[in-house]
PDB file of N, CA and C in Angstrom:
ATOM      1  N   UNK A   1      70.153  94.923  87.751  1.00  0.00           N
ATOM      2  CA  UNK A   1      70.174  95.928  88.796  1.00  0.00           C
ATOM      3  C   UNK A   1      71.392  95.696  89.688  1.00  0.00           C
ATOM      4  N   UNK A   2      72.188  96.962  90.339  1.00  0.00           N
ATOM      5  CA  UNK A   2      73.386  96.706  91.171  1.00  0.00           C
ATOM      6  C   UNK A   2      72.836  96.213  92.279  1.00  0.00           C
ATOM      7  N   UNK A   3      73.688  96.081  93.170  1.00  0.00           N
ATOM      8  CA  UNK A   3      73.740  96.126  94.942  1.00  0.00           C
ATOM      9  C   UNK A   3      74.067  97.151  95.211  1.00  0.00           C
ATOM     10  N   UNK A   4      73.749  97.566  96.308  1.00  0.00           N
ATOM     11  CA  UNK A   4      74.719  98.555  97.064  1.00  0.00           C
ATOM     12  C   UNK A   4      76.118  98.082  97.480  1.00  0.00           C
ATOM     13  N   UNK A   5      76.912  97.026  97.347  1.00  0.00           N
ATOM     14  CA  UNK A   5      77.982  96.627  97.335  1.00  0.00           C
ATOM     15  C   UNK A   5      78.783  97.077  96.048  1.00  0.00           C
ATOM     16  N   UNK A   6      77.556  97.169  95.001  1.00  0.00           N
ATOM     17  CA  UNK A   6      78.948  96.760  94.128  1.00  0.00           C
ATOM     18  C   UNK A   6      78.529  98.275  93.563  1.00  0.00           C
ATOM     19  N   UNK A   7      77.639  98.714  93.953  1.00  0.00           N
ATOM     20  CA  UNK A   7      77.637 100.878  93.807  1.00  0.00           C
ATOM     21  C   UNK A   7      78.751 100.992  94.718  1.00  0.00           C
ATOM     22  N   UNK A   8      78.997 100.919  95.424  1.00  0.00           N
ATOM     23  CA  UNK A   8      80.191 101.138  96.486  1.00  0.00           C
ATOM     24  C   UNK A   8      81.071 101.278  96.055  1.00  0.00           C
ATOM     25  N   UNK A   9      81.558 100.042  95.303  1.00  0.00           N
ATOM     26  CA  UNK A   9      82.824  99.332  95.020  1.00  0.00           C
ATOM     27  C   UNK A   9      82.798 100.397  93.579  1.00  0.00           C
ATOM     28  N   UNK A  10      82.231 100.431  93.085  1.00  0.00           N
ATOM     29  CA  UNK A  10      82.243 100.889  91.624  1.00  0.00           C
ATOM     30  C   UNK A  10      82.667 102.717  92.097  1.00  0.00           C
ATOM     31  N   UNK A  11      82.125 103.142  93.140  1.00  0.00           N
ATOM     32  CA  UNK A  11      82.243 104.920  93.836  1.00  0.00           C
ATOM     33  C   UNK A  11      83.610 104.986  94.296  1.00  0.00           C
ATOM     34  N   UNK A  12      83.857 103.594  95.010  1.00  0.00           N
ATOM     35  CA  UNK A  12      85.448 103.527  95.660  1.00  0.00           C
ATOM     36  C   UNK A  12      86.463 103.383  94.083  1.00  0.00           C
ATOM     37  N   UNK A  13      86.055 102.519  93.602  1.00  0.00           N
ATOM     38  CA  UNK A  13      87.069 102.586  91.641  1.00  0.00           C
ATOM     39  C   UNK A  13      87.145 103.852  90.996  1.00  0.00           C
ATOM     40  N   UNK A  14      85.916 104.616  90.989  1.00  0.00           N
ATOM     41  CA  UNK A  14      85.876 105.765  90.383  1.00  0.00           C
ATOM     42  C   UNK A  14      86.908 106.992  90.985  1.00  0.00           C
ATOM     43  N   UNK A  15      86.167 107.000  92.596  1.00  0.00           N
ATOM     44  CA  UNK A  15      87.357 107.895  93.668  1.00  0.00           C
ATOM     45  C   UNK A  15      88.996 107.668  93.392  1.00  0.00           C
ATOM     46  N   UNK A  16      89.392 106.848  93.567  1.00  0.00           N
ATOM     47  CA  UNK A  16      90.366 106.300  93.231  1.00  0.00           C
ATOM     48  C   UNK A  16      91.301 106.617  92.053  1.00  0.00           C
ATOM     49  N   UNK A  17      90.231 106.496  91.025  1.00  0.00           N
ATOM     50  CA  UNK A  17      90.920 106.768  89.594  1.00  0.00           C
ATOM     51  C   UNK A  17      91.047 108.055  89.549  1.00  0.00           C
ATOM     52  N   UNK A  18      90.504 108.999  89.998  1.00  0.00           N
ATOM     53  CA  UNK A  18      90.370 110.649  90.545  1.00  0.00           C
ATOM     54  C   UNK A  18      91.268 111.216  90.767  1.00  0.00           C
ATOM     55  N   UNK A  19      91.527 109.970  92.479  1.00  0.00           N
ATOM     56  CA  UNK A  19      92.593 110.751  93.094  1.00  0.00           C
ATOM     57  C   UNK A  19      94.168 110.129  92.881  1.00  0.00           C
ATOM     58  N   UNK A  20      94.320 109.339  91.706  1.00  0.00           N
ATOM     59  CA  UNK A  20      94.782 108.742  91.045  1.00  0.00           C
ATOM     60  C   UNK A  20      95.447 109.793  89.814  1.00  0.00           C
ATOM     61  N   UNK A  21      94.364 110.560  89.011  1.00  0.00           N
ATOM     62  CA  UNK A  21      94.537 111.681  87.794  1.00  0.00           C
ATOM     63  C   UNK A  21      94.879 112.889  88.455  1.00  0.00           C
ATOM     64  N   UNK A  22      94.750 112.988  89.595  1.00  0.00           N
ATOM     65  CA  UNK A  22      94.685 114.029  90.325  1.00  0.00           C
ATOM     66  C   UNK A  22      96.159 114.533  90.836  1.00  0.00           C
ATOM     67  N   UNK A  23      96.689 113.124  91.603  1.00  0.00           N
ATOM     68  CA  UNK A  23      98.412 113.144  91.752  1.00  0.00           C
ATOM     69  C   UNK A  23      99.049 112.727  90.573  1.00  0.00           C
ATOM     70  N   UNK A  24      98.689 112.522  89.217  1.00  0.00           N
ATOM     71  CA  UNK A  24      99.456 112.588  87.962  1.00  0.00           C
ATOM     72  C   UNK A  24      99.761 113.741  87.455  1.00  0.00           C
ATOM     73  N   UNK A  25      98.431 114.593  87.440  1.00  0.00           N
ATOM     74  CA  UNK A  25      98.557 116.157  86.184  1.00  0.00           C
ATOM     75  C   UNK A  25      99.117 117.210  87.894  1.00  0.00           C
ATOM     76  N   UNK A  26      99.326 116.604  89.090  1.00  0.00           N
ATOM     77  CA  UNK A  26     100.132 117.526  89.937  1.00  0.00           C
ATOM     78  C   UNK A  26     101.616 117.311  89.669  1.00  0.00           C
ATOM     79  N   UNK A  27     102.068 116.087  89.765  1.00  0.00           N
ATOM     80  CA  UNK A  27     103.394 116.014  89.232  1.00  0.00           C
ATOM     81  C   UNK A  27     103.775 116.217  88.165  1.00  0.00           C
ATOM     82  N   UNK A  28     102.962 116.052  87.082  1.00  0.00           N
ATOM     83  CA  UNK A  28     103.475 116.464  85.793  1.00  0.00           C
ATOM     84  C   UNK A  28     103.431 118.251  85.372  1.00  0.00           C
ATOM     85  N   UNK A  29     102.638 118.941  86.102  1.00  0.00           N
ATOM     86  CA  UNK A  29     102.739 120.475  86.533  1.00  0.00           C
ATOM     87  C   UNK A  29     103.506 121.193  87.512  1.00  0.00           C
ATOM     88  N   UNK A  30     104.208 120.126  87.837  1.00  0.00           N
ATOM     89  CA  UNK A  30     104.904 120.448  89.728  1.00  0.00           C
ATOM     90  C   UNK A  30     105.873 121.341  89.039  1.00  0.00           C
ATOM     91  N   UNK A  31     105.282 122.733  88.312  1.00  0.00           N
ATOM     92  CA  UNK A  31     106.571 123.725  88.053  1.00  0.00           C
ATOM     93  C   UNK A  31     105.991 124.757  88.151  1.00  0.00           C
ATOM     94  N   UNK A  32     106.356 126.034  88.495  1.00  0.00           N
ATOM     95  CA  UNK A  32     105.808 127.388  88.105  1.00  0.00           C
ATOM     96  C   UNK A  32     104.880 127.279  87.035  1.00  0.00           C
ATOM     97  N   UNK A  33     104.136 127.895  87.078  1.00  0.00           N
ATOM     98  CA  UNK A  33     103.132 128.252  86.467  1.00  0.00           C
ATOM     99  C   UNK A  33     103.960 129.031  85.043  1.00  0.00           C
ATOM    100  N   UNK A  34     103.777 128.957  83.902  1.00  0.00           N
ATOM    101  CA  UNK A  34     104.161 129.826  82.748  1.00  0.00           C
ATOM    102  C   UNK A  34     103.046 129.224  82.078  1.00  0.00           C
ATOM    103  N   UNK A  35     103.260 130.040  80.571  1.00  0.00           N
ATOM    104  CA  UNK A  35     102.543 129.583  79.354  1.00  0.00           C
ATOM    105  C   UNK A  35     103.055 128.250  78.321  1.00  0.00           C
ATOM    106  N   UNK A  36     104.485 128.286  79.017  1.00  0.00           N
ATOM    107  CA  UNK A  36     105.001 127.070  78.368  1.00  0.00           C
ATOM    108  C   UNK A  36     104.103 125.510  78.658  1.00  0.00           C
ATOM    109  N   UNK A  37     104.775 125.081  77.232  1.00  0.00           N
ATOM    110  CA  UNK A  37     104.017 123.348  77.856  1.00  0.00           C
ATOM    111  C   UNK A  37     105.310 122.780  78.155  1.00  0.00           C
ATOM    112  N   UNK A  38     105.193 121.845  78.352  1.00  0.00           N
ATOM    113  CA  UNK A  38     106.094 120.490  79.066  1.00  0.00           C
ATOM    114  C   UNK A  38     106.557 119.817  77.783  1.00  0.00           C
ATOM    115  N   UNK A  39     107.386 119.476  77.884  1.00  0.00           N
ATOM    116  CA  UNK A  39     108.186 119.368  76.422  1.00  0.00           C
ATOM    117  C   UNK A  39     107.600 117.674  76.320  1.00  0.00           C
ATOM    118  N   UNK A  40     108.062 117.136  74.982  1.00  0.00           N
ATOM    119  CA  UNK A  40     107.717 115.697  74.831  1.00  0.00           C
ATOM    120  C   UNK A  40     108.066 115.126  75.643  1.00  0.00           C
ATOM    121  N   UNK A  41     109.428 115.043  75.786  1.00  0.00           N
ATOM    122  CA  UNK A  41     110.418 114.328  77.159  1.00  0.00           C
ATOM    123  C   UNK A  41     109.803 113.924  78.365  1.00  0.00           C
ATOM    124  N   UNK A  42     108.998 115.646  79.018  1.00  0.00           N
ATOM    125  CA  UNK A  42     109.064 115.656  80.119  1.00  0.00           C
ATOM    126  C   UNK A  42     107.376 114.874  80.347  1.00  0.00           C
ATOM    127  N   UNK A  43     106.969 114.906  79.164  1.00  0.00           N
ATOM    128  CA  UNK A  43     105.522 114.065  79.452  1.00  0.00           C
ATOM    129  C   UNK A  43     105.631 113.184  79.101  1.00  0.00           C
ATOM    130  N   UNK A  44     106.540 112.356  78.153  1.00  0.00           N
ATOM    131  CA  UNK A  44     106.898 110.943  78.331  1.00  0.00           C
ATOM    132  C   UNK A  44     107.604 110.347  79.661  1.00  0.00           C
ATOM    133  N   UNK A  45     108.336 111.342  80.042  1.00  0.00           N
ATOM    134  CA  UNK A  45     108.562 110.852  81.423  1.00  0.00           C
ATOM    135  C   UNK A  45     107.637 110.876  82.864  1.00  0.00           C
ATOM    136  N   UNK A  46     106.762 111.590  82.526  1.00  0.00           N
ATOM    137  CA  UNK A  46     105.906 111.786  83.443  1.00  0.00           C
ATOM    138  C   UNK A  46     105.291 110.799  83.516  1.00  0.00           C
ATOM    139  N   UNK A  47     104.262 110.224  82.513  1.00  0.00           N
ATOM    140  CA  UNK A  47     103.694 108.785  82.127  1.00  0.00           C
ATOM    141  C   UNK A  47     104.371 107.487  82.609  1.00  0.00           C
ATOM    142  N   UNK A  48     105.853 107.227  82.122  1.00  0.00           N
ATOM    143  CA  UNK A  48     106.602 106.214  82.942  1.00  0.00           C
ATOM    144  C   UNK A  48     106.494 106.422  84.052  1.00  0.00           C
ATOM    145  N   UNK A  49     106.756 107.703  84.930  1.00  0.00           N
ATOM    146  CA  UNK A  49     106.411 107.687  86.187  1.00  0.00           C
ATOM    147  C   UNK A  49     105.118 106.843  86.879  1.00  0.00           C
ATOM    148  N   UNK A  50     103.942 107.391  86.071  1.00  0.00           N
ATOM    149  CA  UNK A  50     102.884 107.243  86.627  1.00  0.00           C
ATOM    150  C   UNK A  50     102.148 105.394  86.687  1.00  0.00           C
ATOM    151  N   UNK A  51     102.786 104.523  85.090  1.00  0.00           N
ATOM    152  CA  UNK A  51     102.595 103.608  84.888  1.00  0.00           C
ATOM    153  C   UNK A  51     103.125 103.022  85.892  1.00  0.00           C
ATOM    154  N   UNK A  52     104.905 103.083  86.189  1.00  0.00           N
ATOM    155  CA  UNK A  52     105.224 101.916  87.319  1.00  0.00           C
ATOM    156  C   UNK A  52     104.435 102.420  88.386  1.00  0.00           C
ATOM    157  N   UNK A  53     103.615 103.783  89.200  1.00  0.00           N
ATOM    158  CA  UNK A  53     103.620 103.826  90.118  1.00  0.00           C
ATOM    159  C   UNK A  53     102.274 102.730  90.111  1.00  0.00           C
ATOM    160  N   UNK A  54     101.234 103.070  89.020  1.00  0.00           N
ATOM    161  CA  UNK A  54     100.151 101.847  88.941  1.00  0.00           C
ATOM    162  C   UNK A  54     100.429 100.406  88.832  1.00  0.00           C
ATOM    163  N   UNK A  55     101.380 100.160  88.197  1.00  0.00           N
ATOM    164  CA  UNK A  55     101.619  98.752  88.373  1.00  0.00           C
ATOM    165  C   UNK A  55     101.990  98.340  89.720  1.00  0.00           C
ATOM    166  N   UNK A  56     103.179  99.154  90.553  1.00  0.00           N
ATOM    167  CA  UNK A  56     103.452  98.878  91.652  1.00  0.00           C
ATOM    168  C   UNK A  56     102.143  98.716  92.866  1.00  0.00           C
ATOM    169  N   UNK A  57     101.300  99.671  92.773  1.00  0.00           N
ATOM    170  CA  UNK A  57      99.679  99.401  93.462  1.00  0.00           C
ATOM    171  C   UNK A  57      98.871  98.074  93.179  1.00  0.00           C
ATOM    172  N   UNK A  58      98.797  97.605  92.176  1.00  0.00           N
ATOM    173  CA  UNK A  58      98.286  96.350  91.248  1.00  0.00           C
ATOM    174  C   UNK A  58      99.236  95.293  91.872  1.00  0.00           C
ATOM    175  N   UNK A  59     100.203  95.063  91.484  1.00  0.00           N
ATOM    176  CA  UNK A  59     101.322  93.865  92.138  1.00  0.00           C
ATOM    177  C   UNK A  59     101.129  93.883  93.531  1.00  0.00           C
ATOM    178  N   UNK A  60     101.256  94.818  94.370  1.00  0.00           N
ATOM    179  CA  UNK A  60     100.884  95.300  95.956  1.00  0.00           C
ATOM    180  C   UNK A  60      99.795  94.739  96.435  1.00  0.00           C
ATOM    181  N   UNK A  61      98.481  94.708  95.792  1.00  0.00           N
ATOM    182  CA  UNK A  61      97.603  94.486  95.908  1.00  0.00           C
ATOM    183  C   UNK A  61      96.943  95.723  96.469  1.00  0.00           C
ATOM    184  N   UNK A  62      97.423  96.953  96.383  1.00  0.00           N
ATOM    185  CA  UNK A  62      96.595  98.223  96.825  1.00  0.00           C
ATOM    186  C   UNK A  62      95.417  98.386  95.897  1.00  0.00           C
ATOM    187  N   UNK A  63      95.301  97.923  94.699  1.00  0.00           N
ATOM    188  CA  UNK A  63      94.181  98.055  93.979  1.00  0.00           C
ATOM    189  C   UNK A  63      93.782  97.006  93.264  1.00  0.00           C
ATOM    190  N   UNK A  64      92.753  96.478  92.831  1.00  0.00           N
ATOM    191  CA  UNK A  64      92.353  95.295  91.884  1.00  0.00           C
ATOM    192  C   UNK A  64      91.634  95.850  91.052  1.00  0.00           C
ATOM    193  N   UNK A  65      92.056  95.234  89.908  1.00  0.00           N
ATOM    194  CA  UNK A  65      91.476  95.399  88.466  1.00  0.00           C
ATOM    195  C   UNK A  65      89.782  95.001  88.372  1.00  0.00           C
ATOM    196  N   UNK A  66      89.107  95.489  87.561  1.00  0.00           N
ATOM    197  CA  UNK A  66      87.919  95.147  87.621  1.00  0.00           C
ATOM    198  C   UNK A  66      87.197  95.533  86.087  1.00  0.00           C
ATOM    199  N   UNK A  67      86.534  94.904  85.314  1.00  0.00           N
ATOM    200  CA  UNK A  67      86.406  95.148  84.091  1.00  0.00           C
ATOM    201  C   UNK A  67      85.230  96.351  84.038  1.00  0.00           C
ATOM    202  N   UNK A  68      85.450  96.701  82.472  1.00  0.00           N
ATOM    203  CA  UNK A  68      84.113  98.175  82.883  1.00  0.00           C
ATOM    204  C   UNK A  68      83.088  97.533  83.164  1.00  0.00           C
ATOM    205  N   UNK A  69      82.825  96.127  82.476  1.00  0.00           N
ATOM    206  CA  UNK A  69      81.274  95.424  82.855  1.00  0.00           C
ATOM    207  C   UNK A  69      80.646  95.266  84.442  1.00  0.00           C
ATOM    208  N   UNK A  70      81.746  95.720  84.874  1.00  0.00           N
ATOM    209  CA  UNK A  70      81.601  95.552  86.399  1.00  0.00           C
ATOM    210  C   UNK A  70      81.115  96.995  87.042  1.00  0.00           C
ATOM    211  N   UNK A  71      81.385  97.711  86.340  1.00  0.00           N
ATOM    212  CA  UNK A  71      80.988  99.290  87.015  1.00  0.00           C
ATOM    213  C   UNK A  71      79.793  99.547  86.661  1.00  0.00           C
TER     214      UNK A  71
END
């Protein structure tokens, strides 16, 4: 059975990862609206974007890793 600590912690990981996917598929859409997709390039580059910005949070200590066994 959890705690309410670690339901918390597990609501705050989840939020996070959210608002996390949330400022990824905005920058990687940050164009007019068309029917076109985003070429390979521009979603391989989007991804590098998004990886250093997670690693840089992780090294920072803005976020800590936590295994799924933990959620």
């Amino acid at each position: 059975m959890c705690s309410n600590s670690s339901r918390r912690k597990g609501l705050a990981i989840r939020r996070e990862s959210t608002q996390s996917s949330e400022r990824f598929v905005t920058r990687l859409f940050n164009t007019p609206l068309t029917l076109d997709t985003p070429s390979e390039n521009e979603v391989h580059e989007a991804w590098l974007v998004e990886a250093s910005r997670r690693a840089t949070d992780i090294d920072s200590g803005k976020v800590t890793l936590v295994s799924g066994e933990q959620l």
